[in-house]
Protein backbone atom coordinates (compact mmCIF):
# COMPACT_ATOMS: atom_id res chain seq x y z
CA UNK A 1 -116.67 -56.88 -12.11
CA UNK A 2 -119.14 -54.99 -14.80
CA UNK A 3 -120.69 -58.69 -15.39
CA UNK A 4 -121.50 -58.38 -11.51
CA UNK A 5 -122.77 -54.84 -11.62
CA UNK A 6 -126.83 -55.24 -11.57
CA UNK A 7 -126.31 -57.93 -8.09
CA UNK A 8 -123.66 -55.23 -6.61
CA UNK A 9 -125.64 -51.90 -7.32
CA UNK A 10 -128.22 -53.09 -5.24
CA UNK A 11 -126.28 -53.77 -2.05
CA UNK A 12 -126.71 -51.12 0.42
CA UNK A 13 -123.87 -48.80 1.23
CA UNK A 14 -124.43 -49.22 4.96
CA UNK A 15 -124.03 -52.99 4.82
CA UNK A 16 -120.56 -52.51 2.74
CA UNK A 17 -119.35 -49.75 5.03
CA UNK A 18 -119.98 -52.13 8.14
CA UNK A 19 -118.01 -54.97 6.16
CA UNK A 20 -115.26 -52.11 5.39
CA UNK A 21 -115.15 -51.06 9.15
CA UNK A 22 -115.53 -55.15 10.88
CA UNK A 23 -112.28 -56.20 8.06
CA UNK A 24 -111.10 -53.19 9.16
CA UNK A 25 -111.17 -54.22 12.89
CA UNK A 26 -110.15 -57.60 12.58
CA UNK A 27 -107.11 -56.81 10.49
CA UNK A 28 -105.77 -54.47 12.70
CA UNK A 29 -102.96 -55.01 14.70
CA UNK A 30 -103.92 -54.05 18.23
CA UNK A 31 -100.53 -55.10 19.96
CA UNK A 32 -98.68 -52.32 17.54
CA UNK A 33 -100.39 -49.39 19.67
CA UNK A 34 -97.59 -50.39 22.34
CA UNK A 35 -94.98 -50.90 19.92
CA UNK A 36 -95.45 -46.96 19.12
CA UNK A 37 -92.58 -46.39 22.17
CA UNK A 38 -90.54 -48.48 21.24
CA UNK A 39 -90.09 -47.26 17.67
CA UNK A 40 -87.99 -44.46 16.48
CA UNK A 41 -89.65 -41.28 17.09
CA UNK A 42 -90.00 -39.96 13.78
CA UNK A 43 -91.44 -43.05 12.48
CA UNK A 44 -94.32 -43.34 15.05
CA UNK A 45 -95.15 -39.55 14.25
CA UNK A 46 -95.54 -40.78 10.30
CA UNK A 47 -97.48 -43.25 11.30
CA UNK A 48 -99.77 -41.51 13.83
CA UNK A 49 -100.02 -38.27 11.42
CA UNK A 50 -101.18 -40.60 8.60
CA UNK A 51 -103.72 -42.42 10.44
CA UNK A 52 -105.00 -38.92 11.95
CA UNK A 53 -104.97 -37.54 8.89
CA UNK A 54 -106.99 -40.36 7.42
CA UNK A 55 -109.72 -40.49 9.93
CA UNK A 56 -110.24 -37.29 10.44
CA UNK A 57 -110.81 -36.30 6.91
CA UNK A 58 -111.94 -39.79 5.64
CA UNK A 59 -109.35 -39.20 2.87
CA UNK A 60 -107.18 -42.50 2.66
CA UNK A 61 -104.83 -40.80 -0.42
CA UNK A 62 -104.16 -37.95 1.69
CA UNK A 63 -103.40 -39.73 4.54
CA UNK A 64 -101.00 -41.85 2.43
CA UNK A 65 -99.79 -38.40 0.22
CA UNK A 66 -98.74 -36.71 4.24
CA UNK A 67 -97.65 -40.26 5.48
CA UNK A 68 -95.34 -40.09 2.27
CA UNK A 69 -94.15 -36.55 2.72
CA UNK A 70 -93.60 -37.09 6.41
CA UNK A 71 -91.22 -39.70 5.37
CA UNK A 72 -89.19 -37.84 2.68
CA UNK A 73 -88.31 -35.08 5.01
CA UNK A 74 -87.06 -37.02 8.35
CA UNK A 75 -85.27 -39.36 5.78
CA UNK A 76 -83.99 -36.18 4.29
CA UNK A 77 -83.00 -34.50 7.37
CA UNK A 78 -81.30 -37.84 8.81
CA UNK A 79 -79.53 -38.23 5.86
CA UNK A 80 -78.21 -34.56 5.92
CA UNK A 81 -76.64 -35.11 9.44
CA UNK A 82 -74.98 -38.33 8.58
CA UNK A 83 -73.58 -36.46 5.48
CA UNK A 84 -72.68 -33.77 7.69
CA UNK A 85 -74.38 -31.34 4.72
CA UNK A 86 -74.90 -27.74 5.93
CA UNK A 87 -77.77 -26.13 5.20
C-alpha cells in the first residue's frame, strides 16, 4: 500500500466515498428489511440500534461497540431467566 501512496493521494475523496456508498448499496441485502419480523425481537433491536447508531453519527466502531453491548445484555438477561438467577 505505501508503494501505491503518490497514485492514491491524488484520488478525490468524493469519488472514493461514492465507490464506498454504490459497494455499499449493492452489497446490501434488501430482502433482510422483511426478515426484521420474523426475527427474535431483541435481535432486530441490535441490529436496528447499530445501524442507527452508525448512520446517524457516521461512527462505524460505535455502532459496532453499542451493537456489541446490546448483545451482551439480552444474552445476559436470557441467560439469567433460563438459570432462573435472581437478581
Amino acid at each position: 500500500m505505501v508503494l501505491l501512496k503518490p497514485w492514491v493521494s491524488q484520488v478525490a475523496v468524493a469519488a472514493l466515498v461514492a465507490i464506498m456508498v454504490m459497494v455499499s448499496i449493492d452489497t446490501f441485502d434488501w430482502s433482510s428489511l422483511r426478515t426484521l419480523l420474523v426475527h427474535p425481537k431483541l435481535s432486530s433491536v441490535v441490529m436496528v440500534a447499530t445501524v442507527l447508531v452508525t448512520v446517524l453519527r457516521s461512527n462505524l466502531a460505535l455502532g459496532v461497540t453499542v451493537g456489541v453491548l446490546l448483545s451482551g445484555v439480552f444474552f445476559t438477561l436470557k441467560v439469567a431467566r433460563l438459570l432462573d438467577v435472581e437478581v
